[in-house]
Each structure stands twice: as C-alpha cells, then as structure tokens.
Protein backbone atom coordinates (compact mmCIF):
# COMPACT_ATOMS: atom_id res chain seq x y z
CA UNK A 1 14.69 3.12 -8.72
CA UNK A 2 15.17 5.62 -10.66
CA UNK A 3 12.58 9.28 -10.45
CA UNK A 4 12.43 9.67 -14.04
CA UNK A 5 10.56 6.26 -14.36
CA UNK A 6 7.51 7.27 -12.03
CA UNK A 7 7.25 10.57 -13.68
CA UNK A 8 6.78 9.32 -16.63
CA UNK A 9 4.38 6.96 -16.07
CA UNK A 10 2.29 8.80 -13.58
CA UNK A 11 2.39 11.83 -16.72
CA UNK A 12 0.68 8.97 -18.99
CA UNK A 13 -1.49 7.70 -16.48
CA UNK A 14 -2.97 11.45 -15.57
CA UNK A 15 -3.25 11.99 -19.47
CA UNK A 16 -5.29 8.24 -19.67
CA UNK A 17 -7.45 9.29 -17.19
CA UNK A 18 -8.27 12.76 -18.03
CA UNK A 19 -9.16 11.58 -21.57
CA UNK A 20 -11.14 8.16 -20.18
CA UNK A 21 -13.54 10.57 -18.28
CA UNK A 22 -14.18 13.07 -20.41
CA UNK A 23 -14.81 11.14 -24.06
CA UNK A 24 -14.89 7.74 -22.05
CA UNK A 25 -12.10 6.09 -24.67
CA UNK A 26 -8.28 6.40 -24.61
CA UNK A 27 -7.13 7.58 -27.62
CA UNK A 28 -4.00 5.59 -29.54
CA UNK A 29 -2.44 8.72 -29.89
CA UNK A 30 -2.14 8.63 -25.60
CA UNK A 31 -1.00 4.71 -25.30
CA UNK A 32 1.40 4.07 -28.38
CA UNK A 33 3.97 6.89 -27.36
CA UNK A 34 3.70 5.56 -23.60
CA UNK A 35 4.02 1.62 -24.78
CA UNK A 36 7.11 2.81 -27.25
CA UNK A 37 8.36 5.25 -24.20
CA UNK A 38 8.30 1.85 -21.76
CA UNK A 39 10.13 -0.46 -24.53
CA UNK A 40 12.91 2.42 -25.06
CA UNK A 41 13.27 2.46 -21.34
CA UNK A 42 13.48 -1.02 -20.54
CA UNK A 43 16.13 -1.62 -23.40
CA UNK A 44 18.65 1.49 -21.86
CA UNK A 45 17.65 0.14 -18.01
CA UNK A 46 21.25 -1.08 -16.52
CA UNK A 47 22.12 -4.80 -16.96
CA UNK A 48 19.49 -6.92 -14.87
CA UNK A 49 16.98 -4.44 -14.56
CA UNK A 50 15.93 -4.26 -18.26
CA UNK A 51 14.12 -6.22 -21.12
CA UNK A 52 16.20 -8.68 -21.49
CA UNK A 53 18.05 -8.53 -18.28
CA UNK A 54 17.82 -12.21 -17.04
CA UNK A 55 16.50 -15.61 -19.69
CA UNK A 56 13.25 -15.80 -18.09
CA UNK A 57 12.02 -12.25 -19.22
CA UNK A 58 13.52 -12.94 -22.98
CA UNK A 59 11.62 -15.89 -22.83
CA UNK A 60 8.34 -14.35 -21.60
CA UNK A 61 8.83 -11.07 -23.95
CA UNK A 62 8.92 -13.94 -26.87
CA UNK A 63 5.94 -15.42 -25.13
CA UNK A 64 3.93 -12.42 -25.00
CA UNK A 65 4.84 -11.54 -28.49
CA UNK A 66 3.28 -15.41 -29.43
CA UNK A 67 0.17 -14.63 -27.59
CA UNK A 68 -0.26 -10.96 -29.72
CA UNK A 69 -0.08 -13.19 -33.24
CA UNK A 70 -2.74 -15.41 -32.20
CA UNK A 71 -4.98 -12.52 -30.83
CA UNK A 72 -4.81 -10.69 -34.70
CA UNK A 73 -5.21 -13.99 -36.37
C-alpha cells in the first residue's frame, strides 16, 4: 500500500479531531473534501484494489447508495 493513502487520511483525521474538541462538531467543510478525496482515490486505485475492482464491491457501492435514499426519504 501505497504512503500517499495514510497521509492523507491521517491529515483528515488530525483536522476531525482538532475541530471535534475544540467546537465539539465536525464541520462539512472538513468531511466532504475527505469523502470526495476517498471516491477520487478509489476510482484511480490499480485494477482490483479500487471501487469497482471486483462485482461484490459494485454491488455493495449500489447497496450503500440504496440505503442513503431511504435515510433522506
């Protein structure tokens, strides 16, 4: 695995955190570039290792996806 990954997600995390305890919320301006950052890097991830690397994780993507409609309805 790749170094780049980890960075990035351990950048987010420390930014999550550091916001959570001082105003004790997470702003959307903190998780929507890190959820957009982990779809961009899952879809340029190497065959097999990305979001729709193998049927089972298209299928659960469109699952998950199902589950969000139902949870704004």
């Amino acid at each position: 695995m790749s170094l780049l990954p980890l960075l990035l997600l351990f950048a987010l995390l420390a930014a999550a955190v550091w916001h959570d305890v001082r105003a004790r919320r997470i702003p959307n301006a903190v998780v929507f570039p890190g959820t957009l950052a982990a779809l961009a890097l899952h879809a340029l991830l190497p065959a097999g290792d990305g979001l729709f690397g193998t049927p089972a994780g298209s299928l659960g993507m469109l699952s998950a996806l199902g589950g969000l409609g139902l949870g704004l309805a």
